[in-house]
C-alpha atoms as a PDB file:
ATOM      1  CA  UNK A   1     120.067 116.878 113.677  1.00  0.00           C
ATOM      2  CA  UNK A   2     116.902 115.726 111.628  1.00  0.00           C
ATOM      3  CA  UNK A   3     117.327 113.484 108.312  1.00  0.00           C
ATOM      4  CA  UNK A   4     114.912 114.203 105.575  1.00  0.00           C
ATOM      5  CA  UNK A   5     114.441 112.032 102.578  1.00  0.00           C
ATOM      6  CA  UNK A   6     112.344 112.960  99.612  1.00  0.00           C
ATOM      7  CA  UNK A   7     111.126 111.352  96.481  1.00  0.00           C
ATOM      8  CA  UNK A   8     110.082 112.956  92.639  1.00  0.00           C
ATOM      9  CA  UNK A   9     109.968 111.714  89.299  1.00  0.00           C
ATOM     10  CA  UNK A  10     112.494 112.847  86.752  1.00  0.00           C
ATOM     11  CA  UNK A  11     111.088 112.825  83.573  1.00  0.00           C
ATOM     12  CA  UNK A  12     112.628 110.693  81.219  1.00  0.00           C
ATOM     13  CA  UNK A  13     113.777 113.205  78.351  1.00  0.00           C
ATOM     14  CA  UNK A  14     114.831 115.805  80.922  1.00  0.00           C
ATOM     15  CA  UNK A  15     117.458 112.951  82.688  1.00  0.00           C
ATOM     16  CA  UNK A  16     120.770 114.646  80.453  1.00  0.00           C
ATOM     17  CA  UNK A  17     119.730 118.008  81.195  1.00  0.00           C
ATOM     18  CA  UNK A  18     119.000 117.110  84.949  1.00  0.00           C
ATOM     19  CA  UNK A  19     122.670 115.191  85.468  1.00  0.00           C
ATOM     20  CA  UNK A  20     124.062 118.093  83.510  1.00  0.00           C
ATOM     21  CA  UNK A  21     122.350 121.015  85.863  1.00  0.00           C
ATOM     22  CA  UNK A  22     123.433 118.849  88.871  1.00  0.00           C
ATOM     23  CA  UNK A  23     126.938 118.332  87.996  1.00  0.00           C
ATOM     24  CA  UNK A  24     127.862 121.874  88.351  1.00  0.00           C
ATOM     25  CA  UNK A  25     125.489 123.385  90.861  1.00  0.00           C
ATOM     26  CA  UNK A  26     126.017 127.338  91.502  1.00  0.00           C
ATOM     27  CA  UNK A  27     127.825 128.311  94.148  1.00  0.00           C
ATOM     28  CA  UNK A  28     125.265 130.695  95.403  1.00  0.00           C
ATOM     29  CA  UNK A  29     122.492 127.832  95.582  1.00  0.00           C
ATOM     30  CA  UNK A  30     125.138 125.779  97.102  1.00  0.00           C
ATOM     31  CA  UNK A  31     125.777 128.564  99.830  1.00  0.00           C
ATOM     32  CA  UNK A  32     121.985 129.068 100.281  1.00  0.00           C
ATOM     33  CA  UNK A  33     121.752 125.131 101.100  1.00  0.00           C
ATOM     34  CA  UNK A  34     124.461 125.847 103.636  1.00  0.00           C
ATOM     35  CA  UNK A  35     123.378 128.847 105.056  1.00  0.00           C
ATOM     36  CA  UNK A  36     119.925 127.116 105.694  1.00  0.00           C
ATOM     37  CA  UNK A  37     121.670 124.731 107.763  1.00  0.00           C
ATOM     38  CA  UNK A  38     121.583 121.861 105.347  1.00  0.00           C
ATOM     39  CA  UNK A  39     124.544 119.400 105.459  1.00  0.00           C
ATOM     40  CA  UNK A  40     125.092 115.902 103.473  1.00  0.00           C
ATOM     41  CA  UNK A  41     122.653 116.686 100.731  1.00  0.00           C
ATOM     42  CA  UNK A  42     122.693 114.011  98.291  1.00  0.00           C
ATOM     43  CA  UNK A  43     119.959 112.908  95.025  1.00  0.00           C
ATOM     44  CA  UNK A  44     120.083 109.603  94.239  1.00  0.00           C
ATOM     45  CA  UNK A  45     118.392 107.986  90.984  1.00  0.00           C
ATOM     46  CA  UNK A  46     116.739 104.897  89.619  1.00  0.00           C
ATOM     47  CA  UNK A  47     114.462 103.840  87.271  1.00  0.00           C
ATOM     48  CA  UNK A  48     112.898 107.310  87.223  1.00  0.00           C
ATOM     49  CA  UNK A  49     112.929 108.326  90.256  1.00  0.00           C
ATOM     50  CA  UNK A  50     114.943 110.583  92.503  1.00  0.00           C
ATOM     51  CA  UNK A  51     115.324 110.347  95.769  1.00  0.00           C
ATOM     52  CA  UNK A  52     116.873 113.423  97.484  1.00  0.00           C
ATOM     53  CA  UNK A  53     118.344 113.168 101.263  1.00  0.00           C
ATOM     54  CA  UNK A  54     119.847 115.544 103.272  1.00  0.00           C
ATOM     55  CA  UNK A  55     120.283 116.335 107.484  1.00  0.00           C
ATOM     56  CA  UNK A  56     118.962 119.617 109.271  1.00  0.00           C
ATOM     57  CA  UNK A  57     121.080 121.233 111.967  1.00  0.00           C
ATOM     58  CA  UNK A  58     119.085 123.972 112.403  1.00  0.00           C
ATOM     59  CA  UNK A  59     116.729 124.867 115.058  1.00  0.00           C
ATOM     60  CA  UNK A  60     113.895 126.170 113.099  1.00  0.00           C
ATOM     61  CA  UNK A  61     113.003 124.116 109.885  1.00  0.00           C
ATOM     62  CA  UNK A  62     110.035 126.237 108.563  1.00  0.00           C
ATOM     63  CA  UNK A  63     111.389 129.479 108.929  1.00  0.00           C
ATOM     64  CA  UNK A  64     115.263 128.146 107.226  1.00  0.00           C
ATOM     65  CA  UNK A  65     113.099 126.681 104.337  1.00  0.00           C
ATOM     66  CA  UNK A  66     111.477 129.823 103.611  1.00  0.00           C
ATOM     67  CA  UNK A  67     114.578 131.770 103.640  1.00  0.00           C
ATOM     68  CA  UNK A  68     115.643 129.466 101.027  1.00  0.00           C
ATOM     69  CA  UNK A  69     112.142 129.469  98.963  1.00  0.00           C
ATOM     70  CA  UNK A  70     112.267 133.579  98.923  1.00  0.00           C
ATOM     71  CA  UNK A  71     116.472 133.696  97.671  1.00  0.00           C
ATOM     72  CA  UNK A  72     115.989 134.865  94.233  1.00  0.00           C
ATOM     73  CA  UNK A  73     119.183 132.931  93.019  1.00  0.00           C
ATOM     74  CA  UNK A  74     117.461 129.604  94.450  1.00  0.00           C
ATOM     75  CA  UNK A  75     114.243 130.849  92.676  1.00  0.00           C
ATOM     76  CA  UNK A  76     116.063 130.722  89.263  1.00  0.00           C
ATOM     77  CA  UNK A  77     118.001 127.425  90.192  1.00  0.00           C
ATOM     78  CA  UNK A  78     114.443 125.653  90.908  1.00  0.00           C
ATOM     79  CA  UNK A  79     113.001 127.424  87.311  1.00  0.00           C
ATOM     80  CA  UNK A  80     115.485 125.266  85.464  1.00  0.00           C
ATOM     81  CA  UNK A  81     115.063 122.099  87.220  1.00  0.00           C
ATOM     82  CA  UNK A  82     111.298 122.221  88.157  1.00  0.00           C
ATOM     83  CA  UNK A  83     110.828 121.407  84.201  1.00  0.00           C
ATOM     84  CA  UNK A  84     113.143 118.003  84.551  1.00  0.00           C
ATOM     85  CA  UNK A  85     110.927 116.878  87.659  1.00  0.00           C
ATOM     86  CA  UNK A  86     107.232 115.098  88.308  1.00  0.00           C
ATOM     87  CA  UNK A  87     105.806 114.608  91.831  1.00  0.00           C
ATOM     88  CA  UNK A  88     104.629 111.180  92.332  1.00  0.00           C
ATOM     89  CA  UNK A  89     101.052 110.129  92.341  1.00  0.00           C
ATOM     90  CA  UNK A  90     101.332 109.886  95.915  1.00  0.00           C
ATOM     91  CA  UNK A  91     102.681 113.171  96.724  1.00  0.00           C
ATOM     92  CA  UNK A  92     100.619 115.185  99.469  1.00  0.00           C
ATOM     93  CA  UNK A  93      98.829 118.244  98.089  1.00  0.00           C
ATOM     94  CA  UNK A  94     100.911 121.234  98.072  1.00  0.00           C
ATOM     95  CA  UNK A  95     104.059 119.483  97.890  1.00  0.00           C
ATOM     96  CA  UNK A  96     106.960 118.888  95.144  1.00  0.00           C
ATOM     97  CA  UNK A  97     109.272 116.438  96.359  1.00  0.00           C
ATOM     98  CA  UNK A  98     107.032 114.014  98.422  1.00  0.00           C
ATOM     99  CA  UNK A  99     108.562 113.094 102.209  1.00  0.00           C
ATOM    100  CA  UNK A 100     109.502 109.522 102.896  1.00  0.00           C
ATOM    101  CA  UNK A 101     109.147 108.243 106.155  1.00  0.00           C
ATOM    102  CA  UNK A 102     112.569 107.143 107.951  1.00  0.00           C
ATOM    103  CA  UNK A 103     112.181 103.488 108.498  1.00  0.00           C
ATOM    104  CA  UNK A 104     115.742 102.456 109.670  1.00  0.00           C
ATOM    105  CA  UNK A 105     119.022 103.897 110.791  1.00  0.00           C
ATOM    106  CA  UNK A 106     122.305 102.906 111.701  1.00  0.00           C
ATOM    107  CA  UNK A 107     125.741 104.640 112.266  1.00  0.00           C
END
C-alpha cells in the first residue's frame, strides 16, 4: 500500500457547488475509485485549498490511473468539478492536483 496526497485550489465562488457535487458522489465514479484499487479517499479543505488523500493497493499505479482517466462516467464526473478547481502555482507541468511529498507517518 502507497499513500498519495494531493493539493488544488478551489475557487472561491465554485466552494457550494463543489461541497454540493461531493456530498453525493455517483455510484459509478465511486465504483471506478474502487475498482482502481483506491481505498480511504478523503478531500479535505481550508482556506482555499483542497487537499485530497487516498492509499493504493494496487500493483500497477499508471496503468489503474488510466483505466480511470479513459471511464467515460469518470470523464463526465471530472467535467463538472474541473470548473470548481485551480492548480496551484506550484503545480508540475502537466498536472491537476499537484503531489505532496509524505513527510511523516504514524499508525
Amino acid at each position: 500500500m502507497k499513500r498519495y496526497g494531493h493539493v488544488i485550489r478551489l475557487r472561491p465562488e465554485k466552494l457550494e457547488e463543489y461541497n454540493r457535487l461531493h456530498a453525493a458522489v455517483w455510484p459509478e465514479v465511486l465504483k471506478r475509485i474502487r475498482g482502481c484499487h483506491i481505498r480511504n479517499y478523503t478531500i479535505f479543505y481550508r482556506d482555499g485549498l483542497l487537499f485530497g488523500y487516498y492509499e493504493y493497493h494496487g500493483r500497477d499505479y499508471e496503468a489503474d490511473m488510466a483505466t480511470m482517466a479513459a471511464d467515460p462516467v469518470t470523464q463526465k464526473w471530472w467535467k463538472l468539478t474541473a470548473p470548481c478547481q485551480q492548480p496551484v502555482d506550484s503545480a508540475p507541468e502537466g498536472t491537476w492536483w499537484a503531489p505532496m511529498e509524505e513527510f511523516f507517518h504514524t499508525d
